[in-house]
N, C-alpha and C. Protein backbone atom coordinates (compact mmCIF):
# COMPACT_ATOMS: atom_id res chain seq x y z
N UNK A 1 71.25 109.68 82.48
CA UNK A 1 70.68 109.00 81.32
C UNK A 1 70.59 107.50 81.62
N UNK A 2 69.36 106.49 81.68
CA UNK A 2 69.18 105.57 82.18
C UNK A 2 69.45 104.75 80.71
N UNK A 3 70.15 103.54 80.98
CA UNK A 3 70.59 102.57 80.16
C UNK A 3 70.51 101.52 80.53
N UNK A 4 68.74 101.04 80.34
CA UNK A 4 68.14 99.77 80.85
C UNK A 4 68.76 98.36 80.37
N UNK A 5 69.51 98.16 79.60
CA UNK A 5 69.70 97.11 79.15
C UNK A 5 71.58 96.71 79.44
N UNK A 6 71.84 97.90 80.12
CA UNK A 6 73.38 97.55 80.47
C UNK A 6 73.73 96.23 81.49
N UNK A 7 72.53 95.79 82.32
CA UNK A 7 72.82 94.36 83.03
C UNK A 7 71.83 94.25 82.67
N UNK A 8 71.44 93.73 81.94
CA UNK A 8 70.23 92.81 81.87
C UNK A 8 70.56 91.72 81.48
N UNK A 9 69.49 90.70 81.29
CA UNK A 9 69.77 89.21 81.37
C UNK A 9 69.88 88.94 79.76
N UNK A 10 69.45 89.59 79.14
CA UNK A 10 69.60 89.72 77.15
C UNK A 10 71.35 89.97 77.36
N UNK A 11 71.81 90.73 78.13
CA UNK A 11 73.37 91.09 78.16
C UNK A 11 73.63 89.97 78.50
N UNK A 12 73.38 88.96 78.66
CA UNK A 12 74.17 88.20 79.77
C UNK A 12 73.99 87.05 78.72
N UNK A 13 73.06 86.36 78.10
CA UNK A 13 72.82 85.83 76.71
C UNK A 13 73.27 85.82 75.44
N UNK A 14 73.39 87.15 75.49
CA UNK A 14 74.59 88.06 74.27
C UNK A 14 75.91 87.53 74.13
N UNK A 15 76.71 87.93 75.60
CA UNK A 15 77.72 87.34 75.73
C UNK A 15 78.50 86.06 75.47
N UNK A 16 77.27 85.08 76.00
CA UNK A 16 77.81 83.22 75.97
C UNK A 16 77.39 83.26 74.25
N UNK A 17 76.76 83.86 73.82
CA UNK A 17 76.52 83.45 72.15
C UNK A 17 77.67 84.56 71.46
N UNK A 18 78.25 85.08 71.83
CA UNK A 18 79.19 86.09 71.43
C UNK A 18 80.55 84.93 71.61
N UNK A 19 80.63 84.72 73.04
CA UNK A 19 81.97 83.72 72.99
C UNK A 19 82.05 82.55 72.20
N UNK A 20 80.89 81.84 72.18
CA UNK A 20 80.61 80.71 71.33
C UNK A 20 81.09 81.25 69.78
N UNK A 21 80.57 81.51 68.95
CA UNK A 21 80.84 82.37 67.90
C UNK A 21 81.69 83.00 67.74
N UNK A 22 83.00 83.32 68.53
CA UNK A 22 83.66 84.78 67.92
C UNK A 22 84.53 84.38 67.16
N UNK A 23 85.02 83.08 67.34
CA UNK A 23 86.31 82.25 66.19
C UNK A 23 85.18 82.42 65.10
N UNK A 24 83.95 82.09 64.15
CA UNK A 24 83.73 82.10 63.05
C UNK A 24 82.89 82.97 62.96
N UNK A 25 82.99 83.96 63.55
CA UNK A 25 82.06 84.97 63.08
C UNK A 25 82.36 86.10 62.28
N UNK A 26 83.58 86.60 61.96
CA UNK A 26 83.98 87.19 60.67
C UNK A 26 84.06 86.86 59.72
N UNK A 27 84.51 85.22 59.51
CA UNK A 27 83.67 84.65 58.31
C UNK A 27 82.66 84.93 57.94
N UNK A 28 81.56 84.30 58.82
CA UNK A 28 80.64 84.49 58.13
C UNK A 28 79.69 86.34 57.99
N UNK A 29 80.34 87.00 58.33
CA UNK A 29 80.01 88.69 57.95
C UNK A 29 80.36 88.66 56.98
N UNK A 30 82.19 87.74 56.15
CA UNK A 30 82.05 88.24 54.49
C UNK A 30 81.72 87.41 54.23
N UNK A 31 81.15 86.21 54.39
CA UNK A 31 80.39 85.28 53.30
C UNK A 31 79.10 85.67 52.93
N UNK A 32 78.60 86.80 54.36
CA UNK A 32 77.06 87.21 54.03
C UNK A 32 76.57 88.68 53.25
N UNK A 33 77.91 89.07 53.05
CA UNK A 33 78.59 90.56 52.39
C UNK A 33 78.39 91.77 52.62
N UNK A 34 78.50 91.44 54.39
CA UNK A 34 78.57 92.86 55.21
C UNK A 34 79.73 93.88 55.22
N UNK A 35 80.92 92.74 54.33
CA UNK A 35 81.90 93.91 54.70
C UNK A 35 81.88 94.73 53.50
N UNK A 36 81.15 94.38 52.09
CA UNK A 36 80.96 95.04 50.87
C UNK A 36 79.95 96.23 51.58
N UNK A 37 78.84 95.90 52.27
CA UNK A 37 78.05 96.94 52.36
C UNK A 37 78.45 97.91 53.61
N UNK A 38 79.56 97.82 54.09
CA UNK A 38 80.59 98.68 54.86
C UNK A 38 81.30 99.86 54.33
N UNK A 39 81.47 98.68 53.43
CA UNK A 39 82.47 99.79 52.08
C UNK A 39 81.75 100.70 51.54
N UNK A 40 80.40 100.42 51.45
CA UNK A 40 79.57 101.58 50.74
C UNK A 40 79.43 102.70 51.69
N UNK A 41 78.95 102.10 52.93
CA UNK A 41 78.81 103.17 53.92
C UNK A 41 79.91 103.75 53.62
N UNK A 42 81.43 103.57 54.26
CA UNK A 42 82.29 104.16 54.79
C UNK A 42 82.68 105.39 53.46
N UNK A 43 82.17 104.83 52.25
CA UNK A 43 82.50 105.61 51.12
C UNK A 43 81.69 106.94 50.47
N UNK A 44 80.52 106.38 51.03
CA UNK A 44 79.63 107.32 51.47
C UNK A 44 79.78 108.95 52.39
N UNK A 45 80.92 108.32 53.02
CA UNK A 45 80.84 109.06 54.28
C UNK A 45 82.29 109.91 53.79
N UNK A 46 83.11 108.89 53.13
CA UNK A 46 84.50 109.69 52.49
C UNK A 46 84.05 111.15 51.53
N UNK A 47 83.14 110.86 50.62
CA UNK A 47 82.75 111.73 49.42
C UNK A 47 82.35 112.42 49.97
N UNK A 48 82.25 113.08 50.93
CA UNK A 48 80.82 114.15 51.78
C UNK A 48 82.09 114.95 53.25
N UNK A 49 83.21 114.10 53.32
CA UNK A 49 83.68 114.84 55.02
C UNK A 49 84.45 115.61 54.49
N UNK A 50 84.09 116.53 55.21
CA UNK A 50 84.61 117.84 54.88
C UNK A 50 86.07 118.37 56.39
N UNK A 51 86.02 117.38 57.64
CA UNK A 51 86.68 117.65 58.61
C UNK A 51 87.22 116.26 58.69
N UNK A 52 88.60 115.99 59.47
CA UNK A 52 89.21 115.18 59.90
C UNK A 52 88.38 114.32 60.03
N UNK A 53 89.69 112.82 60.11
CA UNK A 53 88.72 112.09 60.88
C UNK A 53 88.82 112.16 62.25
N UNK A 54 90.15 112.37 62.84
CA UNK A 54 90.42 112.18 64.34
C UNK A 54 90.49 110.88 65.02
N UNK A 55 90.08 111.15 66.30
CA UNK A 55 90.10 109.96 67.17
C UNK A 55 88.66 109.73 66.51
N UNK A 56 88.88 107.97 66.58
CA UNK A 56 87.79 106.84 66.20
C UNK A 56 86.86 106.16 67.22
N UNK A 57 86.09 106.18 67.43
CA UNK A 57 85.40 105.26 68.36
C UNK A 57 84.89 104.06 67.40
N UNK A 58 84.58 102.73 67.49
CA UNK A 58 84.18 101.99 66.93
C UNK A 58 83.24 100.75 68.42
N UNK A 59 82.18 101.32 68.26
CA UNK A 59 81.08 101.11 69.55
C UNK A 59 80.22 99.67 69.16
N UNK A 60 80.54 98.71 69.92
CA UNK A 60 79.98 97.26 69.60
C UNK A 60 81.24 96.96 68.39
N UNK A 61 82.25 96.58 68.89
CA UNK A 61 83.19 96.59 67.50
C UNK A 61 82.81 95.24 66.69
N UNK A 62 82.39 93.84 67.87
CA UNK A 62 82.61 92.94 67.19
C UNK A 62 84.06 92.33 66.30
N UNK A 63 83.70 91.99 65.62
CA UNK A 63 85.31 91.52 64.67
C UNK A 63 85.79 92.54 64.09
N UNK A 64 85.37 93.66 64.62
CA UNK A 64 86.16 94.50 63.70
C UNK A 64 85.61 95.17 62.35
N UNK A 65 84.36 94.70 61.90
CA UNK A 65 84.47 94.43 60.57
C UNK A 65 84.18 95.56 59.21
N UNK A 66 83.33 96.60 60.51
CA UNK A 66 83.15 98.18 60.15
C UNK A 66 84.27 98.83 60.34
N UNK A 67 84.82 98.69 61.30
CA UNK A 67 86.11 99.27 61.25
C UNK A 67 87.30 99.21 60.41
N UNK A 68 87.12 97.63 59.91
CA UNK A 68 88.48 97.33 58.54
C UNK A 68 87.91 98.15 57.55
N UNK A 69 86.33 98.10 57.20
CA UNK A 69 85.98 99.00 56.13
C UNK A 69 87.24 100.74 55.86
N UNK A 70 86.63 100.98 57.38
CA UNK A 70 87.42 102.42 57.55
C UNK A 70 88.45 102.70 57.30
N UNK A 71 89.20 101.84 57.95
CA UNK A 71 90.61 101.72 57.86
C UNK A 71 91.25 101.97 56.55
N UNK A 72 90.31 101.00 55.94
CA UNK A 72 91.03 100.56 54.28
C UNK A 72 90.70 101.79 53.55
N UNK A 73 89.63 102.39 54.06
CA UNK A 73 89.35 103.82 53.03
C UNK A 73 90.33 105.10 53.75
N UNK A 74 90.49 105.14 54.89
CA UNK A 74 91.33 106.00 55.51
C UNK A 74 93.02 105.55 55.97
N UNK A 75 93.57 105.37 55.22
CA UNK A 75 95.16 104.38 55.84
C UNK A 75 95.60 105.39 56.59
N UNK A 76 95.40 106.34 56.75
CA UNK A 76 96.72 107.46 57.67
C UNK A 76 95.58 107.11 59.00
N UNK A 77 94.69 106.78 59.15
CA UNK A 77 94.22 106.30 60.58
C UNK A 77 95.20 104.89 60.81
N UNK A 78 95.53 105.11 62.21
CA UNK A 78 96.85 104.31 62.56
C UNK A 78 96.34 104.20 64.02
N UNK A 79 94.93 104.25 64.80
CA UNK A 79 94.77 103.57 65.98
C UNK A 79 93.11 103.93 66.31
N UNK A 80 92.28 103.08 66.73
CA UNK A 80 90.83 103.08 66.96
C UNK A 80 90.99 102.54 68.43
N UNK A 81 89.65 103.34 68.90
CA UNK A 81 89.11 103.02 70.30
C UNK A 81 87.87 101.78 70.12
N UNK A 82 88.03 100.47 70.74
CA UNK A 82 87.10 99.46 70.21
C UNK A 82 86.42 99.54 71.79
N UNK A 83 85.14 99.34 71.85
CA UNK A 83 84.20 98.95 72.69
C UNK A 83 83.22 97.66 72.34
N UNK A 84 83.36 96.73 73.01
CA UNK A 84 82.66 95.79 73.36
C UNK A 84 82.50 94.77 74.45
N UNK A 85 80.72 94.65 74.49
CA UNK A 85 80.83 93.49 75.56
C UNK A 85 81.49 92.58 75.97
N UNK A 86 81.89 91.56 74.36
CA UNK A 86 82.16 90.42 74.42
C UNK A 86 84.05 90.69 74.61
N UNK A 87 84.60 89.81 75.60
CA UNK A 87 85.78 90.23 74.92
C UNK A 87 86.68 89.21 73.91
N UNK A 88 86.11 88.11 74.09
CA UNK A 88 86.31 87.32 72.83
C UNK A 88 86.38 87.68 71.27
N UNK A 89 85.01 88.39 71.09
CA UNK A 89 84.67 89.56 70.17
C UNK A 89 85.78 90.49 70.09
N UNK A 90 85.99 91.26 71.01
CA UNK A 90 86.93 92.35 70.95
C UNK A 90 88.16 91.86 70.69
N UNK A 91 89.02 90.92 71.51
CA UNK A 91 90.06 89.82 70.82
C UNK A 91 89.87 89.62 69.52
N UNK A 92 89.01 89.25 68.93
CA UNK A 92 89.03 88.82 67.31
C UNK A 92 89.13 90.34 66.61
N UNK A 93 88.61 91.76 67.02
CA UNK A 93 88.96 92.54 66.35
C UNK A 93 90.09 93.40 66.15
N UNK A 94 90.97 93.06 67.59
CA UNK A 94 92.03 93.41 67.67
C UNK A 94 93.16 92.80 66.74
N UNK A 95 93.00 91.36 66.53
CA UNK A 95 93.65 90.92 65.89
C UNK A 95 93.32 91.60 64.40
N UNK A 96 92.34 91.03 64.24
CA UNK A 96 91.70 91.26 62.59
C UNK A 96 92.31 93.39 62.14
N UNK A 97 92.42 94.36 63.17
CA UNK A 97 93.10 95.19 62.72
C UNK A 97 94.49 95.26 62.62
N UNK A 98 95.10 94.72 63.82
CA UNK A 98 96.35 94.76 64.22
C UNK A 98 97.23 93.95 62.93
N UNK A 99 96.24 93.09 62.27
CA UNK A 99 97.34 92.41 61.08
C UNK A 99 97.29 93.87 59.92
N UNK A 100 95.99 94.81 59.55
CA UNK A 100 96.12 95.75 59.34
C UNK A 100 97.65 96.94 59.32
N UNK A 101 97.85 97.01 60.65
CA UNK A 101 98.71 97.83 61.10
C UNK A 101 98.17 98.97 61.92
N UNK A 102 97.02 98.35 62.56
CA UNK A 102 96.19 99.52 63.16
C UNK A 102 96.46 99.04 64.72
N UNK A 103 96.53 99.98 65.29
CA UNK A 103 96.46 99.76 67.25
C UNK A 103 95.53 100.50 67.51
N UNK A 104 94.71 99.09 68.63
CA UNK A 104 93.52 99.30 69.10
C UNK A 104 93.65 99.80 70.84
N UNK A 105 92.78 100.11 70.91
CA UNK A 105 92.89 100.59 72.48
C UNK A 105 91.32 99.92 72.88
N UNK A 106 91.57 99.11 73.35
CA UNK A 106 89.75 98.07 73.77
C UNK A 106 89.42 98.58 75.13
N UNK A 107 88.26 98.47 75.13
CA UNK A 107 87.59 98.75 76.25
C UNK A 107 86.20 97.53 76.43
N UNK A 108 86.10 96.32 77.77
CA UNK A 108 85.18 95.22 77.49
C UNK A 108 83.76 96.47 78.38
N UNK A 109 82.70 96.15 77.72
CA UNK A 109 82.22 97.01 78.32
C UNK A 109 80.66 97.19 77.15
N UNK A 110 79.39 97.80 77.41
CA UNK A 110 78.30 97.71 76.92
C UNK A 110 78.53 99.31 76.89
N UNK A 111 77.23 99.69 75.63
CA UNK A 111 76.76 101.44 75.09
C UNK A 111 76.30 101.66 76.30
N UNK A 112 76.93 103.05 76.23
CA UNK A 112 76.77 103.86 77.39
C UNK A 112 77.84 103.93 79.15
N UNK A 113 78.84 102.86 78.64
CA UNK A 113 79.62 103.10 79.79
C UNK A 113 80.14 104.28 79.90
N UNK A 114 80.70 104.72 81.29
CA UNK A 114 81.28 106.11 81.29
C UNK A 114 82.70 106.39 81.48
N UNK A 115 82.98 104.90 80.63
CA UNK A 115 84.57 104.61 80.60
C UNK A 115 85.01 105.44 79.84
N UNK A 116 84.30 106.07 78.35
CA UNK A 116 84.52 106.38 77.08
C UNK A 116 84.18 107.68 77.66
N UNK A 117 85.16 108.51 77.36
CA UNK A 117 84.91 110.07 77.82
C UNK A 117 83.85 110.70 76.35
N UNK A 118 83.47 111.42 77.26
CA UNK A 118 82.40 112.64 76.31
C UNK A 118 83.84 113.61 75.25
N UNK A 119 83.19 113.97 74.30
CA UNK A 119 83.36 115.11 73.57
C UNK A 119 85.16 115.17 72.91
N UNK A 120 85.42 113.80 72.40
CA UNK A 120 86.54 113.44 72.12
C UNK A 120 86.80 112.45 70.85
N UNK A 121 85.49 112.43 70.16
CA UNK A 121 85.82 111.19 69.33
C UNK A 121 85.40 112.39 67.80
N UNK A 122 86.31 112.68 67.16
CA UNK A 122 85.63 113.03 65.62
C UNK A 122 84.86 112.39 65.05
N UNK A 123 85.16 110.14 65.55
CA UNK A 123 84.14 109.38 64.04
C UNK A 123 83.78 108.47 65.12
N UNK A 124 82.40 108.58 65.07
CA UNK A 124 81.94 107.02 65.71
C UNK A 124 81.41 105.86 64.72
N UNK A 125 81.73 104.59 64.79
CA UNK A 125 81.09 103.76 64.14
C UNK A 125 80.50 102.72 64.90
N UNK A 126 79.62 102.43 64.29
CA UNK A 126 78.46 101.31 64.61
C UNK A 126 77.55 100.53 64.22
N UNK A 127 77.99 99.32 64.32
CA UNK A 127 76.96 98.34 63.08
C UNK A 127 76.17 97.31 63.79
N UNK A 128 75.13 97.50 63.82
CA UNK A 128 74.13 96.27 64.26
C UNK A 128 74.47 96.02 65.95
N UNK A 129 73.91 97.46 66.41
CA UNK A 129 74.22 97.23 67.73
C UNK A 129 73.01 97.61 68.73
N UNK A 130 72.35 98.97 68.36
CA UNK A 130 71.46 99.79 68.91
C UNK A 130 70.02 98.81 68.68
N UNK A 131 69.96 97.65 68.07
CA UNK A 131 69.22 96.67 67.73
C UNK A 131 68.88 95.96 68.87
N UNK A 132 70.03 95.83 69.65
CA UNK A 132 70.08 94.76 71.14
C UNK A 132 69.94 95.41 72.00
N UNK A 133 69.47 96.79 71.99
CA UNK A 133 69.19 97.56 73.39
C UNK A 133 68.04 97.65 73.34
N UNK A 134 68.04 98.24 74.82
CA UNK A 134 66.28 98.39 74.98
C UNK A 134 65.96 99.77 75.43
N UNK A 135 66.94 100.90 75.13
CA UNK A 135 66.84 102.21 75.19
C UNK A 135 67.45 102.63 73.99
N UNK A 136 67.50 102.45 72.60
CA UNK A 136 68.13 102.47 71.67
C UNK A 136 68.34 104.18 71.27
N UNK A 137 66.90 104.53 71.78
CA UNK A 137 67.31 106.12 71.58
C UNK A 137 68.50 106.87 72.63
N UNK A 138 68.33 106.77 73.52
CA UNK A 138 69.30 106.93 74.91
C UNK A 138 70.88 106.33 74.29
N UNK A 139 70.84 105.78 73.72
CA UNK A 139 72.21 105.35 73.29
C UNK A 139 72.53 105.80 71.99
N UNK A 140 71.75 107.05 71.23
CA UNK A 140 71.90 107.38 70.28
C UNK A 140 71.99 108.38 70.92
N UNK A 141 71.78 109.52 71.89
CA UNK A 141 72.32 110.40 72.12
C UNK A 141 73.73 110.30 72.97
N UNK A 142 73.98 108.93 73.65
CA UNK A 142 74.88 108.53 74.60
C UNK A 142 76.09 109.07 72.96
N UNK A 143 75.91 108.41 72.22
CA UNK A 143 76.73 108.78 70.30
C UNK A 143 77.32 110.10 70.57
N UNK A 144 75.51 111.41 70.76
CA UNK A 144 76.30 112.60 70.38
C UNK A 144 77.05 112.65 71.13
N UNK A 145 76.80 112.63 72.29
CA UNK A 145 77.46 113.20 73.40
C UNK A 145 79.13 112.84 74.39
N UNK A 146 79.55 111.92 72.78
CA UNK A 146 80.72 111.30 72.99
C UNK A 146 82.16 111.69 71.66
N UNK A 147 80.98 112.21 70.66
CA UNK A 147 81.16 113.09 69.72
C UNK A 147 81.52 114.64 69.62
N UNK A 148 82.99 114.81 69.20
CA UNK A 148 83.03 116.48 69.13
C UNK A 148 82.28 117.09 68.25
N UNK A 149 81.99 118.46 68.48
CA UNK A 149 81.18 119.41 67.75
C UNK A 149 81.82 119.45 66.11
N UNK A 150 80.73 118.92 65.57
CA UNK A 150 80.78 118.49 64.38
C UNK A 150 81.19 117.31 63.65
N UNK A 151 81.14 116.60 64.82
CA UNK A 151 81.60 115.09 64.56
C UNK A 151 80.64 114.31 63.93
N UNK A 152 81.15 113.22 63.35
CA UNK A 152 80.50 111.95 62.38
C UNK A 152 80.23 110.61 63.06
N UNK A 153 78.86 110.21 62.65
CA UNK A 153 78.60 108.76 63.05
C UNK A 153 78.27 108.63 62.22
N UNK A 154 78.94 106.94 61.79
CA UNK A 154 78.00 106.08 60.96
C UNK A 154 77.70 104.97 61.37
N UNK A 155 76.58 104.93 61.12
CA UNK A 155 75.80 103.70 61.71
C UNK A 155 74.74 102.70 60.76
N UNK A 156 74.90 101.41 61.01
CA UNK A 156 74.48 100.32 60.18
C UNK A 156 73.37 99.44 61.37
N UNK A 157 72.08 99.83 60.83
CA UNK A 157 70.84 98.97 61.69
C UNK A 157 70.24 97.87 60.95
N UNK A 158 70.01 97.05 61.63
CA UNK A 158 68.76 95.92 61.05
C UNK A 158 67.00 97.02 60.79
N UNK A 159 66.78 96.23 59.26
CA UNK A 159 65.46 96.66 59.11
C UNK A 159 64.37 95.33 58.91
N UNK A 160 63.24 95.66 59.09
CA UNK A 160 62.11 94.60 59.05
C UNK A 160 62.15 93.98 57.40
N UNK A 161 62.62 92.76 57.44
CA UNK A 161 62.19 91.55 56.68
C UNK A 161 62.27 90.47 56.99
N UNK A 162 61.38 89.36 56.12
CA UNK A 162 61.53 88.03 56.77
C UNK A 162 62.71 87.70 57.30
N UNK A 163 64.08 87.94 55.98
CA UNK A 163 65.18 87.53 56.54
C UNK A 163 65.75 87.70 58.06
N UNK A 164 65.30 88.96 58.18
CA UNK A 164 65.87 89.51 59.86
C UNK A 164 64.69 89.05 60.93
N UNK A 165 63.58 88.62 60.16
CA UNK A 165 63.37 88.07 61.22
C UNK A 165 63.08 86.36 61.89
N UNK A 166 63.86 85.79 61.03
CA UNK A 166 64.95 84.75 61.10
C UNK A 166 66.16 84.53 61.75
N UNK A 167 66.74 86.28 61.60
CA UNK A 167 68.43 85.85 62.62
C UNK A 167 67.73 86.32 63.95
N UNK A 168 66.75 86.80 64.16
CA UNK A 168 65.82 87.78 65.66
C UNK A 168 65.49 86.07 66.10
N UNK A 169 65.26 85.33 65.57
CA UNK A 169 64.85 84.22 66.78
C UNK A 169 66.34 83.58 67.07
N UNK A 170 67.55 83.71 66.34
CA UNK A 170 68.40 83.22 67.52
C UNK A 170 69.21 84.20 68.32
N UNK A 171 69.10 85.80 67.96
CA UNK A 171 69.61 86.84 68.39
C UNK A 171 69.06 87.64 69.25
N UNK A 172 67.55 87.81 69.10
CA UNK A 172 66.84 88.34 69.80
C UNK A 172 66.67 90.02 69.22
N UNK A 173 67.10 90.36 68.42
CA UNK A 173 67.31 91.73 68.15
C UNK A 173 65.80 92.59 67.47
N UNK A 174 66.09 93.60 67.97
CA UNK A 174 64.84 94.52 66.88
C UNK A 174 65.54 94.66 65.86
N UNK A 175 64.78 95.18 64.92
CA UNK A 175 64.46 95.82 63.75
C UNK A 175 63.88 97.09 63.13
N UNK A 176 64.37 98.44 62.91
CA UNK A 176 63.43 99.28 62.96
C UNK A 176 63.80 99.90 61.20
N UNK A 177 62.77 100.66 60.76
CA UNK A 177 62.20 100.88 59.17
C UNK A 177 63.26 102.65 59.60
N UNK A 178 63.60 102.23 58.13
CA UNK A 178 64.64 103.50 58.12
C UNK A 178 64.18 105.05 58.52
N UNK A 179 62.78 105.21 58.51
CA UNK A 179 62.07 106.38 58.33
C UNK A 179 62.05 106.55 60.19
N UNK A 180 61.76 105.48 60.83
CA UNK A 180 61.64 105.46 62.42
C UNK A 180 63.35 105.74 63.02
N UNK A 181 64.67 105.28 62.58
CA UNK A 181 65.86 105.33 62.78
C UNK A 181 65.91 107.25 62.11
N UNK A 182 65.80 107.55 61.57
CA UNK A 182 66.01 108.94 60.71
C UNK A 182 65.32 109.26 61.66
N UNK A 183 64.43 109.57 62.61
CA UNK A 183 63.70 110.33 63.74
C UNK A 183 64.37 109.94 64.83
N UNK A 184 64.81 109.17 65.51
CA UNK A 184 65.79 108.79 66.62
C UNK A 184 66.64 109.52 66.19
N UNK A 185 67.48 109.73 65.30
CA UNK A 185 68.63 110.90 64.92
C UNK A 185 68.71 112.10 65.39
N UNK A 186 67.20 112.19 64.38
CA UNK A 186 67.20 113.93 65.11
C UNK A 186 66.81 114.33 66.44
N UNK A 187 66.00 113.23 67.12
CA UNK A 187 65.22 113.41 68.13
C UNK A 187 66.99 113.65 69.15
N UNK A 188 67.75 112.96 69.19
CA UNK A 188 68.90 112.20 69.51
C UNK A 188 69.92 113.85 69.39
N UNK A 189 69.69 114.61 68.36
CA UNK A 189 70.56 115.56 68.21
C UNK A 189 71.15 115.82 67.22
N UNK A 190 71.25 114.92 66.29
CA UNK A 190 71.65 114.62 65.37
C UNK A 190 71.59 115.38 63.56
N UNK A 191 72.42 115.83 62.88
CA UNK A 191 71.95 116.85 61.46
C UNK A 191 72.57 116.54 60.09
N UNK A 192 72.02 116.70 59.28
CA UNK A 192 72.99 116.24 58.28
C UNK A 192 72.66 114.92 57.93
N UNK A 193 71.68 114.24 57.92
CA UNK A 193 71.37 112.96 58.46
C UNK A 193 70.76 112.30 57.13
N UNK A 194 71.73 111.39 56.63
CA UNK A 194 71.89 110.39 55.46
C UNK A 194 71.11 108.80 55.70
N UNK A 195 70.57 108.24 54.92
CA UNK A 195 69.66 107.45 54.72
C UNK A 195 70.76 106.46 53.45
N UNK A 196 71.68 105.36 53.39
CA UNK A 196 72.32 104.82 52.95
C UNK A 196 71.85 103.23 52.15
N UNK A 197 71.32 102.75 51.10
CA UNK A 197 70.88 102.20 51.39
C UNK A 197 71.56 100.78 50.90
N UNK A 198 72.04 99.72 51.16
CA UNK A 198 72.97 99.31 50.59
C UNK A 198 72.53 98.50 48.85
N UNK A 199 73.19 98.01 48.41
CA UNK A 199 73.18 97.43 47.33
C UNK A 199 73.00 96.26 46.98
N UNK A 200 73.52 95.53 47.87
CA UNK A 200 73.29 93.94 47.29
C UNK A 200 73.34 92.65 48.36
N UNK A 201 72.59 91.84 48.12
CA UNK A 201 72.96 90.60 49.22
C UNK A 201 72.20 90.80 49.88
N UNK A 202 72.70 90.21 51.10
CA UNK A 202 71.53 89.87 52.09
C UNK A 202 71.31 91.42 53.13
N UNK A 203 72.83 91.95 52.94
CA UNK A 203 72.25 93.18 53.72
C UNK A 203 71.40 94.41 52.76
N UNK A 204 71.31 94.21 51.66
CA UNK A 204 70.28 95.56 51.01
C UNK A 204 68.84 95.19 51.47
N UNK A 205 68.55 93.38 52.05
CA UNK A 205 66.80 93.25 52.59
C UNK A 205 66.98 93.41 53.95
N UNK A 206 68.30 93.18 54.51
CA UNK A 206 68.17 93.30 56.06
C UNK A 206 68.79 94.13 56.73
N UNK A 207 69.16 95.57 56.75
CA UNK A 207 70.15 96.56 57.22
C UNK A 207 70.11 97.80 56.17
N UNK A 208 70.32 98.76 56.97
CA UNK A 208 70.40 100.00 56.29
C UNK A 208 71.22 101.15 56.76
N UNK A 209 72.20 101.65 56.09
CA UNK A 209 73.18 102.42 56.61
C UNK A 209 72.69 103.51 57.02
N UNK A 210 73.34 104.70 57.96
CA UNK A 210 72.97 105.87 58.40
C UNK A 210 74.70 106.49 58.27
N UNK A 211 74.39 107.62 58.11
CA UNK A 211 75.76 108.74 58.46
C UNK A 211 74.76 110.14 58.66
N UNK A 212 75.63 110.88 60.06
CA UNK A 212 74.95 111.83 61.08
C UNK A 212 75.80 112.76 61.09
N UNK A 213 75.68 113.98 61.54
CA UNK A 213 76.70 115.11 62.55
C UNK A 213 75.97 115.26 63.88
N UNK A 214 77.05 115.83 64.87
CA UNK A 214 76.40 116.14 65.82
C UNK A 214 76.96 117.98 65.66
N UNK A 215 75.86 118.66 65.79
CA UNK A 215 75.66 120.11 65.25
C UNK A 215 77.07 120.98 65.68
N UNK A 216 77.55 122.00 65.22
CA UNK A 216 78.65 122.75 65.40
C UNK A 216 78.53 123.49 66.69
């Protein structure tokens, strides 16, 4: 499975604006009220699971900030697998759980490494990540296929509005319309496949939640 964007020079860009940023960048996720529209997802996803959660993957962790969602709705989860490039990033989310009471197990590293074993994770999460690749579908099946049979992803994408495409000139990121992400799903493997849409702020014009299975 080819994963064009694992060295690329956008990776390499990512990074120095990832380190620059990672001291205030959970700020500003709740000042912009991503971690409210987390909560919806993750609650979303509570009212509907019918199986464990299990082992966690939390893929592009960033600060953490999908993952505190989880946490706070699931307390008997007591350790997540974090993946990210940056490890500055990943430092800030370790902390930001660990005051939690959660132990992280990090891995520095881009979607699709083959650090992260296949067919072991019950919950994957992922917010605003599959945006910065340039095989975004390939890394949506890289999801199932890291996912046990009948396992859960939820996932949080950027969608087309002015606003997003405002943070795209200093981020560089796509944007794709919920109806095009809902076909990467299935195309991807994916069933059960929820369309989330959030509520308020800046993420109900710029982001839109997803929750998936990968089939029994």
């Amino acid at each position: 499975m080819p994963f064009a964007s694992t060295h690329s020079g956008r990776d390499k860009t990512l990074k120095s604006l990832y380190a620059r940023f990672a001291d205030r960048w959970h700020q500003g996720v709740l000042r912009l009220g991503y971690l409210a529209a987390y909560d919806q997802l993750v609650a979303y996803d509570v009212d509907r699971r019918s199986s464990p959660v299990g082992a966690v993957l939390d893929a592009g962790t960033g600060t953490g900030a999908l993952a505190l969602s989880f946490v706070q709705k699931h307390p008997d989860v007591k350790q997540l697998t974090l993946l990210d490039m940056s490890p500055e990033m990943l430092a800030r989310a370790q902390e930001n759980l660990q005051a939690k009471g959660v132990e992280t197990i990090p891995h520095v590293g881009a979607l699709g490494t083959n650090e992260i074993a296949s067919n072991i994770y019950e919950t994957i999460l992922c917010a605003h990540v599959i945006e910065h690749t340039d095989t975004p579908e390939d890394h949506l099946r890289w999801f199932c296929s890291r996912l046990t049979k009948g396992g859960t992803l939820l996932l949080s994408v950027s969608k087309p509005h002015w606003c997003t495409a405002i943070v795209r000139w200093r981020w560089g990121h796509k944007a794709f319309p919920p109806n095009f992400v809902l076909k990467m799903l299935e195309d991807a493997g994916f069933e059960e496949i929820s369309e989330i849409r959030f509520k308020s702020g800046p993420p109900s014009r710029t982001s839109c939640g997803y929750r998936a299975k990968r089939p029994i």
